[in-house]
C-alpha atoms as a PDB file:
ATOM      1  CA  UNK A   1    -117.585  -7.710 -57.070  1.00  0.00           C
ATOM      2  CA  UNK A   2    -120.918  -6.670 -58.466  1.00  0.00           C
ATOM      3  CA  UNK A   3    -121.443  -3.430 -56.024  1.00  0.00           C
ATOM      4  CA  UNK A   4    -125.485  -2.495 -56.963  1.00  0.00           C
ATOM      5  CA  UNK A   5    -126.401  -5.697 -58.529  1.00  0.00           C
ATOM      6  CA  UNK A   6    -129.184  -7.260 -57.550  1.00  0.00           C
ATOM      7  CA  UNK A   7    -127.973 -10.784 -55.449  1.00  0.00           C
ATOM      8  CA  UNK A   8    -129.087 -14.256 -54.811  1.00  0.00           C
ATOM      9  CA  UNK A   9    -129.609 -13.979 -50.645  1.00  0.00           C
ATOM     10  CA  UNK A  10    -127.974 -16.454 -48.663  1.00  0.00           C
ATOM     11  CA  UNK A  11    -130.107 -19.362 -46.283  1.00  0.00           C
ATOM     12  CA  UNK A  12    -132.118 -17.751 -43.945  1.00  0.00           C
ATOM     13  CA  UNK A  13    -132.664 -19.377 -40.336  1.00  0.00           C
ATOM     14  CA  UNK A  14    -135.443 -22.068 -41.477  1.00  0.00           C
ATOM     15  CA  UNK A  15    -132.976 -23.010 -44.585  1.00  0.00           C
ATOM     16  CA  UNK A  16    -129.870 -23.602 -41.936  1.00  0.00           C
ATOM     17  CA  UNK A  17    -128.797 -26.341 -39.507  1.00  0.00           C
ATOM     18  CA  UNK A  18    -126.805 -27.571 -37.240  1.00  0.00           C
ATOM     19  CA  UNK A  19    -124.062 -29.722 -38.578  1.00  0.00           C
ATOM     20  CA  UNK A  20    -124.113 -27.720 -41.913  1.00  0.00           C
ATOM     21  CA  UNK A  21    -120.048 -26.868 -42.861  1.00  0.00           C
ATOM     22  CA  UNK A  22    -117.464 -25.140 -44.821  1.00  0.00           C
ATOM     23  CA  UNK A  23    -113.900 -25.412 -45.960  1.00  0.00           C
ATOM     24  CA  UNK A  24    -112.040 -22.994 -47.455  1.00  0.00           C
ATOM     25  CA  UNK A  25    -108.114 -22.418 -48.052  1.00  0.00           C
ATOM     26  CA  UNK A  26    -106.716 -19.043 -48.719  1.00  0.00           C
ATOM     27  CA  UNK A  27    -103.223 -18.101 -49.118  1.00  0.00           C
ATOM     28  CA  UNK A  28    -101.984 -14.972 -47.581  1.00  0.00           C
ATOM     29  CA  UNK A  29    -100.173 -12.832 -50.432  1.00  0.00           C
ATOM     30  CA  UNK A  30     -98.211  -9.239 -50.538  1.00  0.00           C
ATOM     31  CA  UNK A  31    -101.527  -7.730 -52.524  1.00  0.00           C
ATOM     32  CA  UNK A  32    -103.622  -8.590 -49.847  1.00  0.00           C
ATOM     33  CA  UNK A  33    -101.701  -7.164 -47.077  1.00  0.00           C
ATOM     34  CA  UNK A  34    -100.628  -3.896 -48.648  1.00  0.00           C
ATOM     35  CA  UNK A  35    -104.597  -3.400 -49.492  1.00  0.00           C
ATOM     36  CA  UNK A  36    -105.500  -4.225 -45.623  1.00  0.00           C
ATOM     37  CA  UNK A  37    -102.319  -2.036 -44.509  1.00  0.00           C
ATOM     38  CA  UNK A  38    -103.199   0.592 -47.110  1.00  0.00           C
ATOM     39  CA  UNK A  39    -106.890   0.591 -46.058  1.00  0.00           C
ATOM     40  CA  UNK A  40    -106.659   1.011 -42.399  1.00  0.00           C
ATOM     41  CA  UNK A  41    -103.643   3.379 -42.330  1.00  0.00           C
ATOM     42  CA  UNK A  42    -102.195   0.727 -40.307  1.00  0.00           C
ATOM     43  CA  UNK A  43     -98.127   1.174 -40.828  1.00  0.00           C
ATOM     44  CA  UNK A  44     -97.332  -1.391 -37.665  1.00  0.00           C
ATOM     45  CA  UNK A  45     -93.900  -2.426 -39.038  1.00  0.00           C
ATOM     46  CA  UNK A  46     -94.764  -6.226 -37.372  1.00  0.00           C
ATOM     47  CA  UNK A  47     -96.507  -6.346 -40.489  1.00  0.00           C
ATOM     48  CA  UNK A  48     -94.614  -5.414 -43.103  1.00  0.00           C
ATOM     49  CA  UNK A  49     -90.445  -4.679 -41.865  1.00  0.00           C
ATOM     50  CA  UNK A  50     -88.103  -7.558 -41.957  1.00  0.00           C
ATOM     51  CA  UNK A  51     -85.942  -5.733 -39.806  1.00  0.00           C
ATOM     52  CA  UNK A  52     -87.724  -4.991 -37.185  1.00  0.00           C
ATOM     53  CA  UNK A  53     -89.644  -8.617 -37.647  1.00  0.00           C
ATOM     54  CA  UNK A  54     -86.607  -9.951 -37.266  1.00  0.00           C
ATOM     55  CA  UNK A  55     -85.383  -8.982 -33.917  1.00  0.00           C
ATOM     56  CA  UNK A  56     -89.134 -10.051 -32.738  1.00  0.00           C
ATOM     57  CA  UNK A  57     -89.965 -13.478 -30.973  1.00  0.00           C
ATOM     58  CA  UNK A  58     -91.466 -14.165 -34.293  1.00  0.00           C
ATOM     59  CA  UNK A  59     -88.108 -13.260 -36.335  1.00  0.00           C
ATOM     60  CA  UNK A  60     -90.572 -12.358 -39.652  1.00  0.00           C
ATOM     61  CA  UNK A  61     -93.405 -10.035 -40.257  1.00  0.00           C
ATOM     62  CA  UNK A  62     -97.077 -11.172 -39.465  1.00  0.00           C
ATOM     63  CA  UNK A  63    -100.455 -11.047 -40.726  1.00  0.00           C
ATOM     64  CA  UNK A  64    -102.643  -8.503 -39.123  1.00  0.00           C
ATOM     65  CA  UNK A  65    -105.118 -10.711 -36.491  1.00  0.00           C
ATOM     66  CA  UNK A  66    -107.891  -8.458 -37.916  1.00  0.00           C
ATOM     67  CA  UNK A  67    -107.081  -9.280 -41.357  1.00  0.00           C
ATOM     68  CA  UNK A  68    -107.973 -12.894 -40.629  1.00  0.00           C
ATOM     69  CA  UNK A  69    -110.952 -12.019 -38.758  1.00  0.00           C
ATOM     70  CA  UNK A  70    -112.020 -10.351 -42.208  1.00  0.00           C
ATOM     71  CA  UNK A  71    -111.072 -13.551 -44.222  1.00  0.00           C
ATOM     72  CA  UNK A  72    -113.472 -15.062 -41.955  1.00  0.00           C
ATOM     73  CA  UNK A  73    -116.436 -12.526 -42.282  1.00  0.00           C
ATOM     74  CA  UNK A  74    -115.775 -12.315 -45.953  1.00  0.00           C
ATOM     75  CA  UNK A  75    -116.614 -16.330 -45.799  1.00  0.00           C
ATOM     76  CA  UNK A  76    -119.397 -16.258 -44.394  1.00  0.00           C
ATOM     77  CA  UNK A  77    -121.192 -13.876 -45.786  1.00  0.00           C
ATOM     78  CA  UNK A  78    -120.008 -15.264 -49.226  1.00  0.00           C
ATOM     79  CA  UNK A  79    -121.175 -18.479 -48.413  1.00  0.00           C
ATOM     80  CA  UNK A  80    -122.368 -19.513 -44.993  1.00  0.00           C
ATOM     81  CA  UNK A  81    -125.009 -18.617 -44.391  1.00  0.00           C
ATOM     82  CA  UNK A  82    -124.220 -16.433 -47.415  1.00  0.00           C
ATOM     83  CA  UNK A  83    -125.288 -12.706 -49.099  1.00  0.00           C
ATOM     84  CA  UNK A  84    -128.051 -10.358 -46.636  1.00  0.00           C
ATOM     85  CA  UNK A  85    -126.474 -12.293 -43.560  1.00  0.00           C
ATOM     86  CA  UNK A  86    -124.717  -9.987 -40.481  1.00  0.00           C
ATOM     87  CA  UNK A  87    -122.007 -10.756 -38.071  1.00  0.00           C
ATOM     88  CA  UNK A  88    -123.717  -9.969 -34.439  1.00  0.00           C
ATOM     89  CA  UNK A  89    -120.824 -11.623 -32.089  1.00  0.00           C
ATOM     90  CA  UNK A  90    -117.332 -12.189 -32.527  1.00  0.00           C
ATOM     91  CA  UNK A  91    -115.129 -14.144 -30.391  1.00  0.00           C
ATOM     92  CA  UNK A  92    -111.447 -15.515 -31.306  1.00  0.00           C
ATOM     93  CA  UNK A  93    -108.673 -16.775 -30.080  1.00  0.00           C
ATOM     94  CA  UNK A  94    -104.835 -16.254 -31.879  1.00  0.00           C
ATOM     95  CA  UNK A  95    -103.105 -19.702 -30.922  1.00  0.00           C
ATOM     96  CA  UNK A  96    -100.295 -18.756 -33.500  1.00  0.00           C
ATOM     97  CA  UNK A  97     -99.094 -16.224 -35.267  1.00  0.00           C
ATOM     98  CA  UNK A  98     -99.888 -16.741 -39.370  1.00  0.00           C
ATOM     99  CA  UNK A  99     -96.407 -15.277 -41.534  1.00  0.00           C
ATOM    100  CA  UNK A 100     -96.587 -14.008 -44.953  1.00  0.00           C
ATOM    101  CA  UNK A 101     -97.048 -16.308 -47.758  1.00  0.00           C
ATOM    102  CA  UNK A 102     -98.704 -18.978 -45.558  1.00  0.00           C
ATOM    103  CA  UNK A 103    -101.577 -21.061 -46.968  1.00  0.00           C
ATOM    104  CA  UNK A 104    -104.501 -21.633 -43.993  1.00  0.00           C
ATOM    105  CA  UNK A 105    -107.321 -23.784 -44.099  1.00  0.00           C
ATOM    106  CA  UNK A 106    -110.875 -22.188 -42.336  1.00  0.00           C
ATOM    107  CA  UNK A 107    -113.482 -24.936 -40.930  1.00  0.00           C
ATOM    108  CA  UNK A 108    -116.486 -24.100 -40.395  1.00  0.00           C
ATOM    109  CA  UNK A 109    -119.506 -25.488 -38.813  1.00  0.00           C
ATOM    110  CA  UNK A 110    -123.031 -24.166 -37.447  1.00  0.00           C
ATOM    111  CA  UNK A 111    -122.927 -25.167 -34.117  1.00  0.00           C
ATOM    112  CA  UNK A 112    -126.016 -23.626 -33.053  1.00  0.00           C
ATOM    113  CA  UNK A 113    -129.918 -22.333 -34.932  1.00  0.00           C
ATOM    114  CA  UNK A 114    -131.712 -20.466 -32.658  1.00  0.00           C
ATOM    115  CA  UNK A 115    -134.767 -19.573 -34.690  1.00  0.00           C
ATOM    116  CA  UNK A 116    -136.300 -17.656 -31.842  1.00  0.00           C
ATOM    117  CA  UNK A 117    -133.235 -14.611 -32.099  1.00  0.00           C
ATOM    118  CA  UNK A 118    -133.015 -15.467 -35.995  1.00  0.00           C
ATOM    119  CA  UNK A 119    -129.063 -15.998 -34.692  1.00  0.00           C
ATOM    120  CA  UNK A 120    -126.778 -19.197 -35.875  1.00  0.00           C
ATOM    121  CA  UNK A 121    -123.567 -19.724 -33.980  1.00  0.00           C
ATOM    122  CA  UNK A 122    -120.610 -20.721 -36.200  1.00  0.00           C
ATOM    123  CA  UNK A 123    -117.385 -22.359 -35.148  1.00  0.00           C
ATOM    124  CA  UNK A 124    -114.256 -22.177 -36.795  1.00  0.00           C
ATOM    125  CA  UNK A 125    -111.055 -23.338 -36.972  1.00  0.00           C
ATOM    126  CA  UNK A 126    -107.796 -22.373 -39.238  1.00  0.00           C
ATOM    127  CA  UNK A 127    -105.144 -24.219 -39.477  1.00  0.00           C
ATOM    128  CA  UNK A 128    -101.209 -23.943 -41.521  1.00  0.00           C
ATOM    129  CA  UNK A 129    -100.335 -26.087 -43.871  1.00  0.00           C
ATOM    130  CA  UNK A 130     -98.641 -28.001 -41.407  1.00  0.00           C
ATOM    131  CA  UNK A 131    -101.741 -28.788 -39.730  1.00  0.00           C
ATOM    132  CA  UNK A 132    -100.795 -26.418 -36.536  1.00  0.00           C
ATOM    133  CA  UNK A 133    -103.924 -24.536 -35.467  1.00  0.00           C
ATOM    134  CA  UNK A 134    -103.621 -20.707 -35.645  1.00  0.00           C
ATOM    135  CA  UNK A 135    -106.691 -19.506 -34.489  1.00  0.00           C
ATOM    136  CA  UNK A 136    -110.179 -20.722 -33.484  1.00  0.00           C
ATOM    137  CA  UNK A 137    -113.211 -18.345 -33.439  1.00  0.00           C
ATOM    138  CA  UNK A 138    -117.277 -18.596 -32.545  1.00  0.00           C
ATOM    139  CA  UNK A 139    -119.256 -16.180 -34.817  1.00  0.00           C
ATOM    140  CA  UNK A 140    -123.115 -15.332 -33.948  1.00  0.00           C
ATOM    141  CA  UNK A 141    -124.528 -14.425 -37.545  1.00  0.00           C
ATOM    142  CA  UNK A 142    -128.209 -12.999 -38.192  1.00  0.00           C
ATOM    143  CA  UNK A 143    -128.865 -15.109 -41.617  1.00  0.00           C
ATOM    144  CA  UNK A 144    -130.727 -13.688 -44.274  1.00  0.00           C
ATOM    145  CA  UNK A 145    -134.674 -12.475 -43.574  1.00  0.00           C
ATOM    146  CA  UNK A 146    -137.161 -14.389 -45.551  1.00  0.00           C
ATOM    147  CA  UNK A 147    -138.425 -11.946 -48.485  1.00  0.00           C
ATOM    148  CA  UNK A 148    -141.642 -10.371 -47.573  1.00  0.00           C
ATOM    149  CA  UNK A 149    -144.350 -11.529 -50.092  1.00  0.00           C
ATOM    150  CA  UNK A 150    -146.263  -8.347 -51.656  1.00  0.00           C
ATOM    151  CA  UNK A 151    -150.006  -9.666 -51.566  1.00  0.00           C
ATOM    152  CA  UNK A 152    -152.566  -7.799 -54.272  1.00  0.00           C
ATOM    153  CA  UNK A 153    -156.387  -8.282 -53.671  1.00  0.00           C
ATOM    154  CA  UNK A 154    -158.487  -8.225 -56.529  1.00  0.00           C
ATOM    155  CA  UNK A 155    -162.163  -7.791 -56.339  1.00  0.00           C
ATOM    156  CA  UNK A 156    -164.680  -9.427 -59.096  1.00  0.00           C
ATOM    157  CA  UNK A 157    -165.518  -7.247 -61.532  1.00  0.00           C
ATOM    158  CA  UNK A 158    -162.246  -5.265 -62.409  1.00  0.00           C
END
């Protein structure tokens, strides 16, 4: 991560349409939780105690729901629409829980350009690598602003 550096911005509203998609696979690995758990002070022992896990309905620890809404933010503004974009509305639904060392798939697809709000509506969908569907979500996003131009006048004779 380049923290300062100046960035290629991602597609603004005029450069983005409907139809326009993403896939991207992440696997879910001990670094990742302990820096999520570690970050948010979040010692929920669902997460991270095979003991208690175990005695659960889901008999092993889970991954935090918010730490794949944050794989999902992460993706789009990485990619779609991309850098100097911002997350307005969040909706999603947990259809399964996702267990340690799984590897999910995100799918994601502009659904909606509303040029009017400057707001894109995203769906997306993750599923296991046994195809089951873990969680779907609908994302409103503000894409990127155009750059404003910087106009000099120059007069004859200067």
């Amino acid at each position: 991560m380049n923290i300062g550096k100046p960035r290629k911005l991602g597609k603004t509203i005029n450069e983005i349409e409907e139809g326009d998609s993403l896939s991207l696979t992440e696997s879910i690995e001990d670094n990742q939780l302990l820096l999520y758990l570690g970050l948010t002070n979040d010692a929920n022992p669902l997460y991270i105690q095979h003991d208690f896990a175990q005695k659960t309905e889901y008999h092993q620890p889970i991954v935090p729901s918010v730490m794949l809404m944050g794989i999902i933010t992460s993706a789009i503004s990485k990619h779609l629409p991309g850098p100097g974009s911002h997350v307005v509305n969040f909706s999603v639904n947990f259809i399964e829980p996702v267990f340690h060392y799984e590897t999910l798939t995100f799918q994601f697809e502009v659904i909606k350009v509303d040029k009017m709000k400057n707001v894109v509506t995203i769906s997306v969908e993750a599923t296991n690598s046994v195809e089951n569907r873990v969680l779907d979500a609908v994302v409103m996003v503000q894409p990127a602003e155009e750059p404003e131009l910087e106009i000099t006048l120059e007069s004859e004779g200067e």
